[in-house]
PDB file of N, CA and C in Angstrom:
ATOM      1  N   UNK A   1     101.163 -27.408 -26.858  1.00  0.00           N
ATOM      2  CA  UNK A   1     102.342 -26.572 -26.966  1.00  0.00           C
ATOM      3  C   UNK A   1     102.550 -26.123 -28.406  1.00  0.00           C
ATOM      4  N   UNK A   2     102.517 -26.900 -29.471  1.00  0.00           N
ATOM      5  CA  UNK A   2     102.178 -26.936 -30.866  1.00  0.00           C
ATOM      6  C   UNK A   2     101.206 -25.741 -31.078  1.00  0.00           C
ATOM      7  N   UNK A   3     100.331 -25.626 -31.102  1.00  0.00           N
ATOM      8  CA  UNK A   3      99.320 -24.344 -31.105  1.00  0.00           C
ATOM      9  C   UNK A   3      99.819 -23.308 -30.624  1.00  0.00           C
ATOM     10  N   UNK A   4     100.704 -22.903 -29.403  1.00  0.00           N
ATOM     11  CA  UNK A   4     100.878 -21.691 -28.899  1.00  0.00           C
ATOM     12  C   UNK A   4     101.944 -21.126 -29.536  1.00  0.00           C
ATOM     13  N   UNK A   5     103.170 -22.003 -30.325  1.00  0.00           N
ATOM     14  CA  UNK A   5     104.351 -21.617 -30.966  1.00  0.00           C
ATOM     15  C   UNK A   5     104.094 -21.423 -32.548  1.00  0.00           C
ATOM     16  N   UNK A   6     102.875 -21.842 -33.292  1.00  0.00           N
ATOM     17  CA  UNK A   6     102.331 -21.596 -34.681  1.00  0.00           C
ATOM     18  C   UNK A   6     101.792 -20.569 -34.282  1.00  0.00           C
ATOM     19  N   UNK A   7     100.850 -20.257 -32.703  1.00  0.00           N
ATOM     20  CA  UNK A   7     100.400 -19.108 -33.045  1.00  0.00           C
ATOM     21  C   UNK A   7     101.494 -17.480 -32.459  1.00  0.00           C
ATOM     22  N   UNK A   8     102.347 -17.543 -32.321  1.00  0.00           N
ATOM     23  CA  UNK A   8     103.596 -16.922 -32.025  1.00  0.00           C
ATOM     24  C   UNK A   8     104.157 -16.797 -33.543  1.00  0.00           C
ATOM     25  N   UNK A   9     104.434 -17.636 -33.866  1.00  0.00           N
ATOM     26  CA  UNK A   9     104.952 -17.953 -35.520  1.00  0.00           C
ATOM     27  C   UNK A   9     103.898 -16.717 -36.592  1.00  0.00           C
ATOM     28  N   UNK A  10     102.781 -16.983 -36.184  1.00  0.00           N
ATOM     29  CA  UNK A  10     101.856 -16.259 -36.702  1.00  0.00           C
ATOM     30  C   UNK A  10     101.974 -14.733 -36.651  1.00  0.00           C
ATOM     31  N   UNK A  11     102.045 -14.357 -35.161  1.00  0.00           N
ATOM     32  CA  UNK A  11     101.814 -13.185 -34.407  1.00  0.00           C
ATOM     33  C   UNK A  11     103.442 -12.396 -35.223  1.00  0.00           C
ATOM     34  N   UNK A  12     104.360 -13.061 -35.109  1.00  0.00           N
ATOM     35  CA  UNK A  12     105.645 -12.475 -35.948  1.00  0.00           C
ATOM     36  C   UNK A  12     105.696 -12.015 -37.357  1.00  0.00           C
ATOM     37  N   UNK A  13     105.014 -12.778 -37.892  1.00  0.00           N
ATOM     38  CA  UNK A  13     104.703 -12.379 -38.984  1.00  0.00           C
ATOM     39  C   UNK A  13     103.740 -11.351 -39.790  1.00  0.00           C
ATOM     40  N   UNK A  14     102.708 -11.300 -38.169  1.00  0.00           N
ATOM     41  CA  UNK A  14     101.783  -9.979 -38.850  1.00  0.00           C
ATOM     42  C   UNK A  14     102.820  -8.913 -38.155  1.00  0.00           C
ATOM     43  N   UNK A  15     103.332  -9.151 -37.030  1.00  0.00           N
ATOM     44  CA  UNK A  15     104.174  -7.800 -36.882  1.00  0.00           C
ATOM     45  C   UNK A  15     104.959  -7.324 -38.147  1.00  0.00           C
ATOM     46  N   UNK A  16     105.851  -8.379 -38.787  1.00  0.00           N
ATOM     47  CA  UNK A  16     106.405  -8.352 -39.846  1.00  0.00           C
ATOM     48  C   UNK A  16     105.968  -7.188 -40.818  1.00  0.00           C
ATOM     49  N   UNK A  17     104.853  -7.614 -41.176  1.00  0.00           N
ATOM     50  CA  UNK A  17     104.238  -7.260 -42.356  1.00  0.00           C
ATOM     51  C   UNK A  17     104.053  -5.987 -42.500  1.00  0.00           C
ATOM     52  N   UNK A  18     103.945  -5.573 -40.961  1.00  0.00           N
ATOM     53  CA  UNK A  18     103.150  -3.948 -40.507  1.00  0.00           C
ATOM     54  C   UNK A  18     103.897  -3.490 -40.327  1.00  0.00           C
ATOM     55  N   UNK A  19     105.314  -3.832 -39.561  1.00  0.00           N
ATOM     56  CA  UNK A  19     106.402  -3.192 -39.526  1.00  0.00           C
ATOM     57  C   UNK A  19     106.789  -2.848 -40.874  1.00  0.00           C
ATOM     58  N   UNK A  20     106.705  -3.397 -42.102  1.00  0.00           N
ATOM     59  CA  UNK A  20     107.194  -3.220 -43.696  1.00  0.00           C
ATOM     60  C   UNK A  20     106.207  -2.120 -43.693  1.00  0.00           C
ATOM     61  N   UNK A  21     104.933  -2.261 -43.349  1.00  0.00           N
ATOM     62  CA  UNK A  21     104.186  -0.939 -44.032  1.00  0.00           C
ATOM     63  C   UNK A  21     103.628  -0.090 -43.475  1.00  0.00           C
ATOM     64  N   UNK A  22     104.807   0.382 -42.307  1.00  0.00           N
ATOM     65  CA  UNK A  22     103.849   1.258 -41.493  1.00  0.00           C
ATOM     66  C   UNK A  22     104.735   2.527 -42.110  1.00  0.00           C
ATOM     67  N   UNK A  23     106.431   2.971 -42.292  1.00  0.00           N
ATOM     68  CA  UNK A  23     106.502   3.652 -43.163  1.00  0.00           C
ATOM     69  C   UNK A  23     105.817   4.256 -44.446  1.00  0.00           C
ATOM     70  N   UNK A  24     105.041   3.396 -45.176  1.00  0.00           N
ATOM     71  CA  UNK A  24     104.532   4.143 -46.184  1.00  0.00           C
ATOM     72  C   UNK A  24     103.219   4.714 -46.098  1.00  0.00           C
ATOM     73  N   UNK A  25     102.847   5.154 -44.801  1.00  0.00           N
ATOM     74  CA  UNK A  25     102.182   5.313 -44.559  1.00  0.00           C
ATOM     75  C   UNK A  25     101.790   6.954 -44.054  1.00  0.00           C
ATOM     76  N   UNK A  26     101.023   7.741 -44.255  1.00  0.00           N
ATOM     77  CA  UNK A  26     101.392   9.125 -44.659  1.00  0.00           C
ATOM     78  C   UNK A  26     100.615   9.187 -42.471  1.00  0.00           C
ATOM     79  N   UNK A  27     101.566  10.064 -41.881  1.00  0.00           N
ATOM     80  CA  UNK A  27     101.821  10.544 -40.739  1.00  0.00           C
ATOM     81  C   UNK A  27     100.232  11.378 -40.215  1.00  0.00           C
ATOM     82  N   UNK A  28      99.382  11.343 -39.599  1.00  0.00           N
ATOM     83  CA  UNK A  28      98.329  11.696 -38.983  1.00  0.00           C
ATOM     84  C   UNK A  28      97.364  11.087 -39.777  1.00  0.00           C
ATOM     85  N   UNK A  29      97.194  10.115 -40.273  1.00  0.00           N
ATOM     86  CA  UNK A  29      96.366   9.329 -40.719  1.00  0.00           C
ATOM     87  C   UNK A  29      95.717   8.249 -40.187  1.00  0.00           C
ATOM     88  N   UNK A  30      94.807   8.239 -40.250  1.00  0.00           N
ATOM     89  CA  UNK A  30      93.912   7.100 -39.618  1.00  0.00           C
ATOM     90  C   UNK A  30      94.728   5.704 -39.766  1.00  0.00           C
ATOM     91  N   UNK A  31      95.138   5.471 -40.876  1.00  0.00           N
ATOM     92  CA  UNK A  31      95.636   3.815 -41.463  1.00  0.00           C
ATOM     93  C   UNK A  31      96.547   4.082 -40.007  1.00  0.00           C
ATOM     94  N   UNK A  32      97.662   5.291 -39.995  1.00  0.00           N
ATOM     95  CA  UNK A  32      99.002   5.163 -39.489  1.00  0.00           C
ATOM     96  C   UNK A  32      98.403   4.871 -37.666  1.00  0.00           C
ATOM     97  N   UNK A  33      97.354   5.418 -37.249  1.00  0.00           N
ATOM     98  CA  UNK A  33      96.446   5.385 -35.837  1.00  0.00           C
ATOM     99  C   UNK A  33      96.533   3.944 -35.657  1.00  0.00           C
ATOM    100  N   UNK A  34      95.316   3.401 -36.899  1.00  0.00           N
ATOM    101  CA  UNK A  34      94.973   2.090 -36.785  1.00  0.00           C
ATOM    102  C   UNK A  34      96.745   1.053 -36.749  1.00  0.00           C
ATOM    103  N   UNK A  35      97.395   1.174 -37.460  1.00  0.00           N
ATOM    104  CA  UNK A  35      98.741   0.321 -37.293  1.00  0.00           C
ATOM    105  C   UNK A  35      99.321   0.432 -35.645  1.00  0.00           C
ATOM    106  N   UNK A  36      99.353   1.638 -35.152  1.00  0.00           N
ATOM    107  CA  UNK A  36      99.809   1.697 -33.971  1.00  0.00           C
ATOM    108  C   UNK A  36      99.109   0.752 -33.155  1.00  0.00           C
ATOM    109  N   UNK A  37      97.816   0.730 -32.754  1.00  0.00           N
ATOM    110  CA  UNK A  37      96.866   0.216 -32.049  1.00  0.00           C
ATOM    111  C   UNK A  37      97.113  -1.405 -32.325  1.00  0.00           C
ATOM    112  N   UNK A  38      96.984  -1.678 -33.521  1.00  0.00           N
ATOM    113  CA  UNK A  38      97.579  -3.090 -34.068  1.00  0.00           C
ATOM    114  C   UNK A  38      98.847  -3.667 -33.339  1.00  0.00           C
ATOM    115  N   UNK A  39      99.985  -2.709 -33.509  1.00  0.00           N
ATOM    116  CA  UNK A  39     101.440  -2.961 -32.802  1.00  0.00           C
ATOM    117  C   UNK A  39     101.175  -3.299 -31.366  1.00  0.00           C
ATOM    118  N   UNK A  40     100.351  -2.775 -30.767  1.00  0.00           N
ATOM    119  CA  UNK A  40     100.048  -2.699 -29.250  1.00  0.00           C
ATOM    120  C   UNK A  40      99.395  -4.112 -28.964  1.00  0.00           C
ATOM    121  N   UNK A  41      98.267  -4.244 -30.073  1.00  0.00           N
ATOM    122  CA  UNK A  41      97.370  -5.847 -29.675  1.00  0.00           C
ATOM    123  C   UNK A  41      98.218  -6.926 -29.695  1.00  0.00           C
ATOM    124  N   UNK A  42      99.134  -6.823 -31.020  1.00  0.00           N
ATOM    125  CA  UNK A  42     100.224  -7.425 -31.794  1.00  0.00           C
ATOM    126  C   UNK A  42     101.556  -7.967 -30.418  1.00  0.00           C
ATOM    127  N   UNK A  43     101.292  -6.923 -30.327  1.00  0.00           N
ATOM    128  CA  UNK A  43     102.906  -6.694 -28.907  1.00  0.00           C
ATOM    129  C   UNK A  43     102.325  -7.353 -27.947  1.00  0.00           C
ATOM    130  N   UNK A  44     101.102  -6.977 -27.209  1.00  0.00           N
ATOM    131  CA  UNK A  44     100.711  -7.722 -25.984  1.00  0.00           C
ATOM    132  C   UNK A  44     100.543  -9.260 -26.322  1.00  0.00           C
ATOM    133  N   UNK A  45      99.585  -9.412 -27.289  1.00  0.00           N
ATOM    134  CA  UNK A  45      99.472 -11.018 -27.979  1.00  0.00           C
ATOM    135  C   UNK A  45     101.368 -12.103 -27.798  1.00  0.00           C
ATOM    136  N   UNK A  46     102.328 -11.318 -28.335  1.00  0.00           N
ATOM    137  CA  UNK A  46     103.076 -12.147 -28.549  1.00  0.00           C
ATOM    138  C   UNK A  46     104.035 -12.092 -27.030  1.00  0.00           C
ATOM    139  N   UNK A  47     103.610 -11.131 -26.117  1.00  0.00           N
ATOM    140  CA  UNK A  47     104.111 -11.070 -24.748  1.00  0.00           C
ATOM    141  C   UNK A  47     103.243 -12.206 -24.076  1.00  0.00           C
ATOM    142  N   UNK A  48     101.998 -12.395 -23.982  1.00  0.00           N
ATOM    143  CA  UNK A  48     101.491 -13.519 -23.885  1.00  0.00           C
ATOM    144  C   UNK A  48     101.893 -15.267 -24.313  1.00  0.00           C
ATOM    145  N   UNK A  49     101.651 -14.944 -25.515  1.00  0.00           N
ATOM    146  CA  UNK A  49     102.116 -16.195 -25.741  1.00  0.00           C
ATOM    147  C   UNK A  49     103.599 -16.587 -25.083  1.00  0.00           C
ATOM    148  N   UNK A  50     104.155 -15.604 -25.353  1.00  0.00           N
ATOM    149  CA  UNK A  50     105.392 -16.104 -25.217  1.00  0.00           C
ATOM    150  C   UNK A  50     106.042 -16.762 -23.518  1.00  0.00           C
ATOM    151  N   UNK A  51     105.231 -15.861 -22.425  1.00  0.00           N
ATOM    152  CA  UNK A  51     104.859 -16.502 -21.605  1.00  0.00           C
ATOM    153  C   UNK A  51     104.113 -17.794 -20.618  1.00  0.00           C
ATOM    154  N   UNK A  52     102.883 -18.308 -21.866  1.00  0.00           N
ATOM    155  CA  UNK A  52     102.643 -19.628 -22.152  1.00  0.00           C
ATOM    156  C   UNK A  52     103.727 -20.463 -22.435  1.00  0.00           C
ATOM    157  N   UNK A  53     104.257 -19.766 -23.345  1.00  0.00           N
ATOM    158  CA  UNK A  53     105.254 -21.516 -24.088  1.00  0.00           C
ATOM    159  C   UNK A  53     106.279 -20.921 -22.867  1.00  0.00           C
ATOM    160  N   UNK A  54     106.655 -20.329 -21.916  1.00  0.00           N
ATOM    161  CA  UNK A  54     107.774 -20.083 -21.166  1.00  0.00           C
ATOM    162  C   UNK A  54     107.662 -21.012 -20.012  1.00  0.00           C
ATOM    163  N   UNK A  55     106.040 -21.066 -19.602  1.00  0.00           N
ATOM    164  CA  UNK A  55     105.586 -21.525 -18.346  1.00  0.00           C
ATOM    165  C   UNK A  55     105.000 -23.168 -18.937  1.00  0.00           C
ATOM    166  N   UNK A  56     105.349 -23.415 -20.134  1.00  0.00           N
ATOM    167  CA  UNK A  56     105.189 -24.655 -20.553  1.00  0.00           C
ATOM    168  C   UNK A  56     103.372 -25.145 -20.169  1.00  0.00           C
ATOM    169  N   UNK A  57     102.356 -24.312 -20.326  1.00  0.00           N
ATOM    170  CA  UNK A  57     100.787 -24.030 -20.045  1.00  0.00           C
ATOM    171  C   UNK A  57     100.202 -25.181 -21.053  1.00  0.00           C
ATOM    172  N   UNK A  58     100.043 -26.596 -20.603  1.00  0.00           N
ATOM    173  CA  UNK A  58      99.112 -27.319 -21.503  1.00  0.00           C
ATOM    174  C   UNK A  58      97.618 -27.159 -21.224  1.00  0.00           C
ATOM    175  N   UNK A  59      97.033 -26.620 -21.865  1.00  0.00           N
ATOM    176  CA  UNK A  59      95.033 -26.443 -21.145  1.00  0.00           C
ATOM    177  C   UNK A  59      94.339 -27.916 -21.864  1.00  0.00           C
ATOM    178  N   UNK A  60      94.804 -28.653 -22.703  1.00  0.00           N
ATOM    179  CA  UNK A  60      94.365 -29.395 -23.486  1.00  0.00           C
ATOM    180  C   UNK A  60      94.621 -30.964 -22.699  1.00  0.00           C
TER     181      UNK A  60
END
């Protein structure tokens, strides 16, 4: 259970980060493409997890 909430902990924080720098980021640009696509892996990843630690999922 420990592992799935560090890695949630984790997953918040890269959203974090990208959310800070997706503004400075100049509009039809590849970086600004690549961040979106990120938000999406980012977003599904922490919809996941968050469903693990919901359904209380020990695999270990």
């Amino acid at each position: 259970m420990t592992v799935w909430r560090a890695m949630f902990a984790l997953d918040l924080v890269l959203l974090t980060l990208l959310a800070l720098a997706y503004p400075f980021q100049p509009p039809g640009s590849a970086a600004r493409t690549i961040s979106l696509m990120a938000f999406v892996v980012i977003g599904v990843s922490l919809l996941g997890l968050g469903l693990l630690i919901r359904a209380d999922w020990d695999p270990f």
